[in-house]
PDB file of N, CA and C in Angstrom:
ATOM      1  N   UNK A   1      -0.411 -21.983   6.161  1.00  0.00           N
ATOM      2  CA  UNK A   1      -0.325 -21.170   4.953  1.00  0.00           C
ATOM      3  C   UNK A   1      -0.687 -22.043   3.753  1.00  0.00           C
ATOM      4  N   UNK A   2      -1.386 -21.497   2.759  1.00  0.00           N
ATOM      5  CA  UNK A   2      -2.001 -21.985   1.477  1.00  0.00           C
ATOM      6  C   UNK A   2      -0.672 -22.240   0.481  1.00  0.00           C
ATOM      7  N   UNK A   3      -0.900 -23.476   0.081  1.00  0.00           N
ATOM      8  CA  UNK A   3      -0.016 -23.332  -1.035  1.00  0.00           C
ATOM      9  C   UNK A   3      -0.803 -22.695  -2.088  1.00  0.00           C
ATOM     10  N   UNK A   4       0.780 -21.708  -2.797  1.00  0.00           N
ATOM     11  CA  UNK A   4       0.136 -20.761  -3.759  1.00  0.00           C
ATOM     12  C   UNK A   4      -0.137 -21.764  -5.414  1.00  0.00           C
ATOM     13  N   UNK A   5      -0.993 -21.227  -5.830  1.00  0.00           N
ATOM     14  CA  UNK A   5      -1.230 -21.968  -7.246  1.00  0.00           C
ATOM     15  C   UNK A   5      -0.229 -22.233  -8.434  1.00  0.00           C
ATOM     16  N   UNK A   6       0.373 -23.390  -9.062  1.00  0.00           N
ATOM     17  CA  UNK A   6       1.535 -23.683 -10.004  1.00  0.00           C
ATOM     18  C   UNK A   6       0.973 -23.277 -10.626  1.00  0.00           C
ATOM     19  N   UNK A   7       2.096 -22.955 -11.442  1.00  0.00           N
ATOM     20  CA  UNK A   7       2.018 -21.953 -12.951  1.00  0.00           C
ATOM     21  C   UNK A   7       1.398 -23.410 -13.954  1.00  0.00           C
ATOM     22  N   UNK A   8       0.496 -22.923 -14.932  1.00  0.00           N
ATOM     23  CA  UNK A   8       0.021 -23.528 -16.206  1.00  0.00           C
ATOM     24  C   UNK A   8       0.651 -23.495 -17.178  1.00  0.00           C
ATOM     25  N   UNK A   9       0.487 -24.228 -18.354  1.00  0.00           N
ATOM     26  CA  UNK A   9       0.348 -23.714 -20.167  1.00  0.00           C
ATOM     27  C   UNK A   9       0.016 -22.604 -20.176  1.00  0.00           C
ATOM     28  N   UNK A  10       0.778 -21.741 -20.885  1.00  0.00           N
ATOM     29  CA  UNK A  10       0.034 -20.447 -21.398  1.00  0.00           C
ATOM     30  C   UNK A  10       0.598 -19.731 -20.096  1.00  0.00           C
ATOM     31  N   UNK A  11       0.579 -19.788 -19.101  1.00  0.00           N
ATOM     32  CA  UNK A  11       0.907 -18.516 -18.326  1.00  0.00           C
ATOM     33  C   UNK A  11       2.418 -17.661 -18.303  1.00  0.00           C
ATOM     34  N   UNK A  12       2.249 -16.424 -18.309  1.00  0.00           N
ATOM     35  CA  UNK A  12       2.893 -15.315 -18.272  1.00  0.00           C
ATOM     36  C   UNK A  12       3.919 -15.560 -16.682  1.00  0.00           C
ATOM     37  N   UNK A  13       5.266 -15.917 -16.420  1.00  0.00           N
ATOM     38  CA  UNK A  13       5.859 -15.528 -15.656  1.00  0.00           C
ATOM     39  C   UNK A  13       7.152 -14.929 -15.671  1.00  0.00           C
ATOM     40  N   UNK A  14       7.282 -14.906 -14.352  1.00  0.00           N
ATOM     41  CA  UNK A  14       8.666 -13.740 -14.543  1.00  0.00           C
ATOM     42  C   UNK A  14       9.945 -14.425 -14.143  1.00  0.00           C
ATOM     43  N   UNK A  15      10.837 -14.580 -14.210  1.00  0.00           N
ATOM     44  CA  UNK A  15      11.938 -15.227 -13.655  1.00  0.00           C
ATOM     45  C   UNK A  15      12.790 -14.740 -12.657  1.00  0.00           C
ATOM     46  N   UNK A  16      13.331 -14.775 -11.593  1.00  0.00           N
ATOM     47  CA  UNK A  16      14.035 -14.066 -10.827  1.00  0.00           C
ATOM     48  C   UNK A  16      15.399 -15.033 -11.216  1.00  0.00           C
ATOM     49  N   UNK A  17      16.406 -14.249 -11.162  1.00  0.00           N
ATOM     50  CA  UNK A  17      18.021 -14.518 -11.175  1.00  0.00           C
ATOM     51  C   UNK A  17      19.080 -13.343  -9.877  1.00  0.00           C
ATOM     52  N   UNK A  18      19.219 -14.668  -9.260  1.00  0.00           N
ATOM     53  CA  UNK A  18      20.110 -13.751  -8.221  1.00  0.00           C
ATOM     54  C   UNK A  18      19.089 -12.841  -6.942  1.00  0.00           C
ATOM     55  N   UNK A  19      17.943 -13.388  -6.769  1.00  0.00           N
ATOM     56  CA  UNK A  19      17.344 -12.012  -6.386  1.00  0.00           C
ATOM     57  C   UNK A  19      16.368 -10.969  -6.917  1.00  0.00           C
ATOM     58  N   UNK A  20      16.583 -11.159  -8.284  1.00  0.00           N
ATOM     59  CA  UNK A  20      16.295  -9.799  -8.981  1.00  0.00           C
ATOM     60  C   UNK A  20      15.650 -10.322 -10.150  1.00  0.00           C
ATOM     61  N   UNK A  21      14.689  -9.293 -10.663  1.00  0.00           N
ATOM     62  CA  UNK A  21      13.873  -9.995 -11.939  1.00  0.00           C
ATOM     63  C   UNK A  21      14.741  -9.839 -12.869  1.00  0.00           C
ATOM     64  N   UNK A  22      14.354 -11.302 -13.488  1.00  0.00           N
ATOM     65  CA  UNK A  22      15.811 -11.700 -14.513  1.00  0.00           C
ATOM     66  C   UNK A  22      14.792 -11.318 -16.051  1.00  0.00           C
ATOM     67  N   UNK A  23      13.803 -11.870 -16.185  1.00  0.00           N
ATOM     68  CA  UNK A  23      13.285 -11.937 -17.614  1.00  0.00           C
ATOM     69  C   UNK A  23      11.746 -12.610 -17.875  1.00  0.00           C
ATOM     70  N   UNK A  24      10.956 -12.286 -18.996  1.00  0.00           N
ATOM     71  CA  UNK A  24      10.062 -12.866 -18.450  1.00  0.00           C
ATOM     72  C   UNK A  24       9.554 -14.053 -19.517  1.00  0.00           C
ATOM     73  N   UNK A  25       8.386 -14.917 -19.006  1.00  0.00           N
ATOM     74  CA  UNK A  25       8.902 -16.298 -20.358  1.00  0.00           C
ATOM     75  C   UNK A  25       7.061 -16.572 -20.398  1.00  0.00           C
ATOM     76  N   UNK A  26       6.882 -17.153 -21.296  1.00  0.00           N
ATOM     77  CA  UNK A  26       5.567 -18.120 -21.645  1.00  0.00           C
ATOM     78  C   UNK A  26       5.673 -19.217 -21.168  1.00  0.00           C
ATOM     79  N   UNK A  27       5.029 -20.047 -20.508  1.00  0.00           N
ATOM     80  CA  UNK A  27       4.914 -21.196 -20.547  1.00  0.00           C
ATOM     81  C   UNK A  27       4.561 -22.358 -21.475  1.00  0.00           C
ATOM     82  N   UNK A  28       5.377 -23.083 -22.184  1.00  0.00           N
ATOM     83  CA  UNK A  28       4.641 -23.751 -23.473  1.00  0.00           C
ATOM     84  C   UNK A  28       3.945 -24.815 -23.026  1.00  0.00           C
ATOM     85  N   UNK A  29       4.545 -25.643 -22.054  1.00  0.00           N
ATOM     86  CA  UNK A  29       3.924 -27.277 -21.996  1.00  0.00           C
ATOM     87  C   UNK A  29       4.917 -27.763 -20.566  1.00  0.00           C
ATOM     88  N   UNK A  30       4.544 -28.207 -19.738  1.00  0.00           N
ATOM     89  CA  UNK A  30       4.451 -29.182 -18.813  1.00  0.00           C
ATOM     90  C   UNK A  30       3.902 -30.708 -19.083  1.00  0.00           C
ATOM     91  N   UNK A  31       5.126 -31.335 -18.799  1.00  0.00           N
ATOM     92  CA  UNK A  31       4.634 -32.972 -19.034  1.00  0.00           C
ATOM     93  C   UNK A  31       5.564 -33.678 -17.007  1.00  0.00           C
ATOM     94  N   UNK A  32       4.443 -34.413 -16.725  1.00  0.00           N
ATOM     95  CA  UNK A  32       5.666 -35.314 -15.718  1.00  0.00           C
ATOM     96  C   UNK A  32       6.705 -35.612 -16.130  1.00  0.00           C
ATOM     97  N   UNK A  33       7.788 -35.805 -15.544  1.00  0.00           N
ATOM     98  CA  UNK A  33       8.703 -36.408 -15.673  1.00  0.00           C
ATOM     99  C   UNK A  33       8.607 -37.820 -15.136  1.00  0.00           C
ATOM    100  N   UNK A  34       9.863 -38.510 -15.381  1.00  0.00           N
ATOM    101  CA  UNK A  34      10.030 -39.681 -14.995  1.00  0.00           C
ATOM    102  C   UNK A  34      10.074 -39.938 -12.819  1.00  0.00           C
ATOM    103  N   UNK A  35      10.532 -38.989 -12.743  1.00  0.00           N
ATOM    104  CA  UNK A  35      10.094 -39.375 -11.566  1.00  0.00           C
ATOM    105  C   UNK A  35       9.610 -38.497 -10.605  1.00  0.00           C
ATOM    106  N   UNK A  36       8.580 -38.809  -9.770  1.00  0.00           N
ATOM    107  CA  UNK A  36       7.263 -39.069  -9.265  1.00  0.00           C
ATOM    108  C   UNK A  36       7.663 -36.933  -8.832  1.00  0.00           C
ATOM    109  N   UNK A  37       7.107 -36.468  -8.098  1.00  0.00           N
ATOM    110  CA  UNK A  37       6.938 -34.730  -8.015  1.00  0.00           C
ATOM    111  C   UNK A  37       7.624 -34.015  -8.905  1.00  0.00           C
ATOM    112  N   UNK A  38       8.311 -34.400 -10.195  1.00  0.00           N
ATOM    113  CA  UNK A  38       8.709 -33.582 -10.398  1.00  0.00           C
ATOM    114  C   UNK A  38       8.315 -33.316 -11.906  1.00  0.00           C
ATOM    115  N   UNK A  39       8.874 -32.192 -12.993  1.00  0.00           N
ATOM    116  CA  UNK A  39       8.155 -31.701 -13.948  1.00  0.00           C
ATOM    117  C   UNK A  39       8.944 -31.318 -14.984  1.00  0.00           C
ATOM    118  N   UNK A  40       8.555 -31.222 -16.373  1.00  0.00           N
ATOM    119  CA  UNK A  40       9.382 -30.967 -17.447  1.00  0.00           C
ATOM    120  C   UNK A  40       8.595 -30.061 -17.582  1.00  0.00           C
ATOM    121  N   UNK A  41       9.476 -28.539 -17.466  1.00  0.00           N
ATOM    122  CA  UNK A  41       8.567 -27.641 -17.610  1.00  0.00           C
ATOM    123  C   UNK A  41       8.866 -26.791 -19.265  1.00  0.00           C
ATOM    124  N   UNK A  42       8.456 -26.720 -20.628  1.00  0.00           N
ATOM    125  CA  UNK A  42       8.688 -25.715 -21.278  1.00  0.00           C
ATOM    126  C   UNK A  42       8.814 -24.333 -21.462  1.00  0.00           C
ATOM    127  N   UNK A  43       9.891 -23.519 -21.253  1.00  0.00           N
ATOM    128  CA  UNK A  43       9.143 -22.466 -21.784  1.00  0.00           C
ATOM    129  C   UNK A  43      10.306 -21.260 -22.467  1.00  0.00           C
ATOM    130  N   UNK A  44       9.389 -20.244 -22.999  1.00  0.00           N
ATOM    131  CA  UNK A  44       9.452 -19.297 -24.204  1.00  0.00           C
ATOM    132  C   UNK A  44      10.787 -18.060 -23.657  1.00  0.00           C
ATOM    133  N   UNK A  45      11.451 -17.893 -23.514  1.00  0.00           N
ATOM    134  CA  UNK A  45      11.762 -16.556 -23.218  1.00  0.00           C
ATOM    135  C   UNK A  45      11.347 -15.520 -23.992  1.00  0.00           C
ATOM    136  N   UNK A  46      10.658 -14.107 -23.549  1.00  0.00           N
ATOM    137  CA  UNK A  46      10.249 -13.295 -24.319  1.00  0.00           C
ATOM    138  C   UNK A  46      11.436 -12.116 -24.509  1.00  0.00           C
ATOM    139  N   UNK A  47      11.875 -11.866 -24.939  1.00  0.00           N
ATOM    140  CA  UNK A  47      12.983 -10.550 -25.386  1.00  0.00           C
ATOM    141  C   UNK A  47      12.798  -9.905 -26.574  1.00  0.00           C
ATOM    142  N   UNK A  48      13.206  -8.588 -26.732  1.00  0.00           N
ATOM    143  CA  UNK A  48      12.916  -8.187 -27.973  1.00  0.00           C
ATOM    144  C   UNK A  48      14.298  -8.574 -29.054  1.00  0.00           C
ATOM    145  N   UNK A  49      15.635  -8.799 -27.970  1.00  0.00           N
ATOM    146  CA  UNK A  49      17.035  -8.685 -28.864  1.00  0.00           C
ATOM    147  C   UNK A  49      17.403 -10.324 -29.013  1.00  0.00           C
ATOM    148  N   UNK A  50      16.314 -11.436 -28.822  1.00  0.00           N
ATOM    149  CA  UNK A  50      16.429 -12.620 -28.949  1.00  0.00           C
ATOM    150  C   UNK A  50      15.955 -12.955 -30.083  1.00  0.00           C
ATOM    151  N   UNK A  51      16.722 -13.603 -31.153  1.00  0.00           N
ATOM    152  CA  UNK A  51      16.247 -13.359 -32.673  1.00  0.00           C
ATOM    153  C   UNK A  51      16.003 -14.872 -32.957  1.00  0.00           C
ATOM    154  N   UNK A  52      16.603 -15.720 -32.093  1.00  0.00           N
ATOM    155  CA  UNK A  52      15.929 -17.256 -32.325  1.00  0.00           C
ATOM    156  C   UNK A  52      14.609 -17.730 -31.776  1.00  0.00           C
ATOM    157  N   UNK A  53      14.137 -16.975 -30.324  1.00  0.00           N
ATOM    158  CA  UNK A  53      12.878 -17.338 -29.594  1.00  0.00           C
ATOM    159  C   UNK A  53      13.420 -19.115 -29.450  1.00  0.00           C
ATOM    160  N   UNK A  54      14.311 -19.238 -28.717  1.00  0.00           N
ATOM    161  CA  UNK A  54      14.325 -20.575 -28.249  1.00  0.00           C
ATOM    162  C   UNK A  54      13.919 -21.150 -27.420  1.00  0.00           C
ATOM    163  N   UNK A  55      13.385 -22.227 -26.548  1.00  0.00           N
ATOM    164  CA  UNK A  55      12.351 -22.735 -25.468  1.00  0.00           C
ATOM    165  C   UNK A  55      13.682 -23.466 -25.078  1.00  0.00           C
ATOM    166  N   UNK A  56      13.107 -23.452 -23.802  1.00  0.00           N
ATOM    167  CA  UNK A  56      14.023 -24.114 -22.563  1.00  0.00           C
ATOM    168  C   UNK A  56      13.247 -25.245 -21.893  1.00  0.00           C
ATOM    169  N   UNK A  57      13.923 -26.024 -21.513  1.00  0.00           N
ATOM    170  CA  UNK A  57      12.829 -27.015 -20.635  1.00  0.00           C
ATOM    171  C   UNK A  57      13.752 -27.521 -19.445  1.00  0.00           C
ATOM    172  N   UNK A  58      12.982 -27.027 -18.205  1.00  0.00           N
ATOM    173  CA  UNK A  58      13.623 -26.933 -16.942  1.00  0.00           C
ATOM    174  C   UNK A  58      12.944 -28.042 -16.451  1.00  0.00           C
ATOM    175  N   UNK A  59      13.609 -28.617 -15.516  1.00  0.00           N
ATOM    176  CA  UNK A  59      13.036 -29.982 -14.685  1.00  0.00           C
ATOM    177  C   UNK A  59      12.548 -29.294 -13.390  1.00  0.00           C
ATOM    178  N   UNK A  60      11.547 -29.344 -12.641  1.00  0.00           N
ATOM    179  CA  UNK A  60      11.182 -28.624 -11.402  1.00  0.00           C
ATOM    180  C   UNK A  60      10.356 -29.588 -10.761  1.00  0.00           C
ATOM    181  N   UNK A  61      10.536 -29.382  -9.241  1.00  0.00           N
ATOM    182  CA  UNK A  61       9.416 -29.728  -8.622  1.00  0.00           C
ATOM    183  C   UNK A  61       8.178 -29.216  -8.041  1.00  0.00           C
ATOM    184  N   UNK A  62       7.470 -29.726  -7.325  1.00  0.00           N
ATOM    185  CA  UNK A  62       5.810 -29.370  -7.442  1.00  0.00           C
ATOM    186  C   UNK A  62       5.956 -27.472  -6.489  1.00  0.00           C
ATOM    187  N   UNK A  63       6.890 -28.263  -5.700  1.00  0.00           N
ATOM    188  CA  UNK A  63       7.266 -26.593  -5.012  1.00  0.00           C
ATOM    189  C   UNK A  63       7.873 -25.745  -5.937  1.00  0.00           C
ATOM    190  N   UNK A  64       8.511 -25.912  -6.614  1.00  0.00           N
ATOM    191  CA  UNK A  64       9.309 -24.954  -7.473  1.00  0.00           C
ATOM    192  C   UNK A  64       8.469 -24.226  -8.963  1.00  0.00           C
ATOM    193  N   UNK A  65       7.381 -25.241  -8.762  1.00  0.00           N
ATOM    194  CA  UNK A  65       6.364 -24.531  -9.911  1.00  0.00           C
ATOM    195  C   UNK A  65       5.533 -24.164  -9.198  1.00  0.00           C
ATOM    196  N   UNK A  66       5.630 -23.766  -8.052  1.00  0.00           N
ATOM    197  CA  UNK A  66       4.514 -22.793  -6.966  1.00  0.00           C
ATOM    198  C   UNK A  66       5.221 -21.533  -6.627  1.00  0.00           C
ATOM    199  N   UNK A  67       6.621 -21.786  -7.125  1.00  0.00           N
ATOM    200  CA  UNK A  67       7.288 -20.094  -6.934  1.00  0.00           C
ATOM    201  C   UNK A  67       8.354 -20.439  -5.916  1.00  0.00           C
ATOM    202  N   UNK A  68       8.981 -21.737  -5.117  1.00  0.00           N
ATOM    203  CA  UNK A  68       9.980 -21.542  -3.960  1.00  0.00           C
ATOM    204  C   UNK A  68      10.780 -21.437  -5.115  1.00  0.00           C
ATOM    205  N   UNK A  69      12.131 -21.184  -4.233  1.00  0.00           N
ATOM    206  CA  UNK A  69      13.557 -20.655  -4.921  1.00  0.00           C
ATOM    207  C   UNK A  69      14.388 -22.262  -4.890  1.00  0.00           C
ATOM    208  N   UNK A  70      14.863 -22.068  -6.040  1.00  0.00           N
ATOM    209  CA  UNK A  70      15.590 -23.114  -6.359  1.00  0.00           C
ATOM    210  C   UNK A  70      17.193 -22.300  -6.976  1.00  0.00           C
ATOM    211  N   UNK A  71      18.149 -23.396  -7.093  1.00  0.00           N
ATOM    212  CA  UNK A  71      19.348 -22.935  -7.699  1.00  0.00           C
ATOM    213  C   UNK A  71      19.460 -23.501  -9.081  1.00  0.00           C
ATOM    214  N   UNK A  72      20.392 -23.251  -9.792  1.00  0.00           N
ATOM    215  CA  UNK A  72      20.827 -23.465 -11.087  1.00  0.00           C
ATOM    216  C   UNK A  72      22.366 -23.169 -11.263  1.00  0.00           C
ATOM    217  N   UNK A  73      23.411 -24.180 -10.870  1.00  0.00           N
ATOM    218  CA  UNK A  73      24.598 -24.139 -11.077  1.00  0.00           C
ATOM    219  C   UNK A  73      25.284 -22.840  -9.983  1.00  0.00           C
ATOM    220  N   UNK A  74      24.277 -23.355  -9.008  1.00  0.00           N
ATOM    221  CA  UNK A  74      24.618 -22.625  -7.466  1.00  0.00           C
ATOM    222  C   UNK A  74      24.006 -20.838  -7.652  1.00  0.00           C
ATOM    223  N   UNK A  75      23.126 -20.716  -8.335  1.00  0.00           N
ATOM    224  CA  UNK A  75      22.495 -19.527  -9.004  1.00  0.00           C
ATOM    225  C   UNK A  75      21.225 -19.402  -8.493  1.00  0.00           C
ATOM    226  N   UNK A  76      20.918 -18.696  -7.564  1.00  0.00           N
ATOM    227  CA  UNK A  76      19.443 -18.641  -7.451  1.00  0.00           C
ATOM    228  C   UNK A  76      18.506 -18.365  -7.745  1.00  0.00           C
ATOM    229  N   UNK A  77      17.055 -19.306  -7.724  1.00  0.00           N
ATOM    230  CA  UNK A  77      15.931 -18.594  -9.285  1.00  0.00           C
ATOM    231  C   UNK A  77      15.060 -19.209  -8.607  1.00  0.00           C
ATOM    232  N   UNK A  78      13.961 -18.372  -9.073  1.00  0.00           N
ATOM    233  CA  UNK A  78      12.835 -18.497  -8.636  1.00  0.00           C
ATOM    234  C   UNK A  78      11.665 -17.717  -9.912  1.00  0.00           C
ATOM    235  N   UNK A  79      10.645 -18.744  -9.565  1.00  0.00           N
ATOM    236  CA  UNK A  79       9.428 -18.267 -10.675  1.00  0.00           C
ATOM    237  C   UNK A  79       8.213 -18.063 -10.046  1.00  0.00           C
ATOM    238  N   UNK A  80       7.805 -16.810 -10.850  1.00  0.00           N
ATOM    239  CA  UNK A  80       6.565 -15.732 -10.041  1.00  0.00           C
ATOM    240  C   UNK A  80       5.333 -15.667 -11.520  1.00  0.00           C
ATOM    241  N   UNK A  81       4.798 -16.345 -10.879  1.00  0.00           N
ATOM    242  CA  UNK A  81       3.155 -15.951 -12.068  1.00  0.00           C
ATOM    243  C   UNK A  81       2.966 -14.637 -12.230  1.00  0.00           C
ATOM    244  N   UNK A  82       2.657 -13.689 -13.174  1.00  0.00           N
ATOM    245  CA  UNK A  82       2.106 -12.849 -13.564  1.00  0.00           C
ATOM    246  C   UNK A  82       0.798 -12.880 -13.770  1.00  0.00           C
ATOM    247  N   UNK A  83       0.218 -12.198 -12.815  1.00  0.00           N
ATOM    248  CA  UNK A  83      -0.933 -12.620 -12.701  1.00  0.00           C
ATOM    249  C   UNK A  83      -1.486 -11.250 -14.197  1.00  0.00           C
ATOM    250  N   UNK A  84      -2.562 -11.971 -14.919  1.00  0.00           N
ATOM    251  CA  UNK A  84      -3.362 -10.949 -15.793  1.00  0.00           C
ATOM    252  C   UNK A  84      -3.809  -9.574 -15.392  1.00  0.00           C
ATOM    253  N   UNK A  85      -3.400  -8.493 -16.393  1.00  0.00           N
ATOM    254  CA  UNK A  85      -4.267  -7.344 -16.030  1.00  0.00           C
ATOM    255  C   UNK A  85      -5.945  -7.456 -16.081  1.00  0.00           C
ATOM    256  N   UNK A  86      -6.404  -7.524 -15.169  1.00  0.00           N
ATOM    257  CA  UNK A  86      -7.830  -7.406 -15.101  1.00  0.00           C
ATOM    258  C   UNK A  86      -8.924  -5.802 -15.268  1.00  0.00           C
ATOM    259  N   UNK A  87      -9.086  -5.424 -16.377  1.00  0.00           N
ATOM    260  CA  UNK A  87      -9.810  -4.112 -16.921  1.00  0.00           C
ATOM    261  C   UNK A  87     -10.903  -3.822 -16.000  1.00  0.00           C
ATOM    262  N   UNK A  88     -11.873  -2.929 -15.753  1.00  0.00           N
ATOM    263  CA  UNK A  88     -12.313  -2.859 -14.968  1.00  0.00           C
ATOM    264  C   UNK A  88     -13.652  -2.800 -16.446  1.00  0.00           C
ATOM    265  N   UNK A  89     -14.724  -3.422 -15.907  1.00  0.00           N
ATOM    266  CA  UNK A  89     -15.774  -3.227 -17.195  1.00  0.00           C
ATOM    267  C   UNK A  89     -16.693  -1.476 -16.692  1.00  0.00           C
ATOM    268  N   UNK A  90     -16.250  -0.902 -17.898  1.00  0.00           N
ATOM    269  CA  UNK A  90     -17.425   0.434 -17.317  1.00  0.00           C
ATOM    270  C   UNK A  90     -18.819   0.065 -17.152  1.00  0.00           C
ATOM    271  N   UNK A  91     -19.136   0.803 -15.872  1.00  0.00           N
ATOM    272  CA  UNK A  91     -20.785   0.232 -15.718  1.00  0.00           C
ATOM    273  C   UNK A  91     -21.632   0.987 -17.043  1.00  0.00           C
ATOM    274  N   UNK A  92     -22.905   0.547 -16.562  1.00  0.00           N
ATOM    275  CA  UNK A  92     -23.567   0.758 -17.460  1.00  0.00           C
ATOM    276  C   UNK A  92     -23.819   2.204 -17.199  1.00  0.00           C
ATOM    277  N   UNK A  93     -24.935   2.874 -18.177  1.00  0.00           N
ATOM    278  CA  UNK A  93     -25.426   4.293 -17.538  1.00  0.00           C
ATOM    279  C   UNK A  93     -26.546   3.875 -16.998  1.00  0.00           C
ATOM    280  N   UNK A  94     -26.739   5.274 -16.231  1.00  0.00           N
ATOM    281  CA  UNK A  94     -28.575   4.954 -15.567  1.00  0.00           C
ATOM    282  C   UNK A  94     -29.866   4.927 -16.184  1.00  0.00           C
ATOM    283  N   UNK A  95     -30.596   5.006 -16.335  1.00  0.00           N
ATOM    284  CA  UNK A  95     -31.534   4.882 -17.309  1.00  0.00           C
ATOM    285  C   UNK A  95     -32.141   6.139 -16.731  1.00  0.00           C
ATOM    286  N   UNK A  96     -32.302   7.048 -17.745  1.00  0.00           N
ATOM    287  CA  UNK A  96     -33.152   8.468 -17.383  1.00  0.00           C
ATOM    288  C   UNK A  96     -34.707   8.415 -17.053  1.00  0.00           C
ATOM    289  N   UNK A  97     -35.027   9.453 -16.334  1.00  0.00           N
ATOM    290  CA  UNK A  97     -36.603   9.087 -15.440  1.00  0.00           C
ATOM    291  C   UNK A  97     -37.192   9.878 -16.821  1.00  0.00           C
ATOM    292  N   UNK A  98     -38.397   8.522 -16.891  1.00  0.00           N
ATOM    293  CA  UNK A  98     -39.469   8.909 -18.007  1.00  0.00           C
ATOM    294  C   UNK A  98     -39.740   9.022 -19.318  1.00  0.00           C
ATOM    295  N   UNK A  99     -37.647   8.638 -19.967  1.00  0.00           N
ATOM    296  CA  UNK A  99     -37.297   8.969 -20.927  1.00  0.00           C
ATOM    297  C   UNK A  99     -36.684   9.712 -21.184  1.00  0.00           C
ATOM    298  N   UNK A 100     -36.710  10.837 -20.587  1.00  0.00           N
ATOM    299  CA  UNK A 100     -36.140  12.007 -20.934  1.00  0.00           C
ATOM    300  C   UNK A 100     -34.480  12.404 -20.548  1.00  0.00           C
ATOM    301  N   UNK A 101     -33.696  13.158 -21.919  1.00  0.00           N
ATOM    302  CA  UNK A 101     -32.561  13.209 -21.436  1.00  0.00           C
ATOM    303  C   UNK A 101     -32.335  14.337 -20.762  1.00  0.00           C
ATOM    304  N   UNK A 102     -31.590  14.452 -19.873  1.00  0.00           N
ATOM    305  CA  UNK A 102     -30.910  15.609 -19.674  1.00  0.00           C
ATOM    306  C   UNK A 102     -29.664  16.282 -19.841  1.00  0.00           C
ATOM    307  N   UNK A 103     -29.408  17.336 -20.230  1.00  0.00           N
ATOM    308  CA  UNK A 103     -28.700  18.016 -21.130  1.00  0.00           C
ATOM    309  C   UNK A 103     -29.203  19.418 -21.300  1.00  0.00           C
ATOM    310  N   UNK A 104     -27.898  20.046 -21.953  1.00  0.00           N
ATOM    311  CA  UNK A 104     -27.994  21.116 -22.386  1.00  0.00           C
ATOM    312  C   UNK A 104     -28.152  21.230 -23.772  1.00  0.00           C
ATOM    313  N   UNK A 105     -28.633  22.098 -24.895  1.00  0.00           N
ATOM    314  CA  UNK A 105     -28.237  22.030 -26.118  1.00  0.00           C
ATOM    315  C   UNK A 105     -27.741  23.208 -26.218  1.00  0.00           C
ATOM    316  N   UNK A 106     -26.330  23.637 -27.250  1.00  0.00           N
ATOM    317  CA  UNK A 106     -25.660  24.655 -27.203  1.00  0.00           C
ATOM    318  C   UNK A 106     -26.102  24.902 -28.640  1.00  0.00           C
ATOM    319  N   UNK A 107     -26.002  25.798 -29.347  1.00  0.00           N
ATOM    320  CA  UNK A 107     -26.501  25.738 -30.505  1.00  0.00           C
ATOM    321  C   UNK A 107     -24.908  26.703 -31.323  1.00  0.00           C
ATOM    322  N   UNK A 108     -24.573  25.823 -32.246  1.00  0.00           N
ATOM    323  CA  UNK A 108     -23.078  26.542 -33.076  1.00  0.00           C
ATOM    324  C   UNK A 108     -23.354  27.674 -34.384  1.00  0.00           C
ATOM    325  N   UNK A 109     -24.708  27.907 -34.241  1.00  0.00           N
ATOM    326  CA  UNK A 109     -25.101  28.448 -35.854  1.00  0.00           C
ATOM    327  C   UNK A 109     -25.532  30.121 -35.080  1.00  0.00           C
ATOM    328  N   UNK A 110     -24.874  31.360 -35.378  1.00  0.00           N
ATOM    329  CA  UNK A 110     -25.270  32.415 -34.944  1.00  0.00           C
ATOM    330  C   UNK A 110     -27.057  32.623 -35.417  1.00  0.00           C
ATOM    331  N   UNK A 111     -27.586  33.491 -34.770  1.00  0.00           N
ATOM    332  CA  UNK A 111     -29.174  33.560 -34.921  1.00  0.00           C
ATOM    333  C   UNK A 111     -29.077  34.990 -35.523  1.00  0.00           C
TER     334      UNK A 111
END
């Protein structure tokens, strides 16, 4: 099995607490830590009833910023990338034969 891709700067994830989606956060900044796999991870909690926007900085390892479950004061948590909504681009139109459109014209003005 592939290891799945660690979360970046800037990415959108979700937090699980207990099981269950707890909340979801920004990522500000990742720096190594002092020792060797593991990570100072920043980040944002997003809420609307959070009036300070304070950043947290969790220590993790290389697995734990790939999404395994870790604890927190015997609490279980785990972090899930949100992956981007990807839009779908409308195609183009076809290009009409010869030039010409086709259509109806309705006409709004009585004769």
């Amino acid at each position: 099995m592939e290891n799945p891709r660690a979360i970046v700067e800037n990415d959108l994830i979700l937090i699980h607490v207990q099981h269950n989606p707890g909340f979801f956060a920004r990522v500000e900044e990742i720096v190594a830590d002092r020792k060797p796999g593991w990570w100072q991870v920043r980040i944002l909690p997003l809420s609307l009833d959070n009036s300070e926007f304070q950043s947290i900085v969790w220590i993790l390892d290389d697995q734990q910023i790939r999404g395994e479950e870790f604890t927190m004061q015997s609490v279980p948590m785990r972090i899930q990338r949100v992956e981007p909504y990807a839009s779908r681009v409308p195609s183009k139109p076809k290009p009409e034969k010869n030039g010409a459109k086709s259509g109806k014209v309705i006409s709004l003005v009585k004769k």
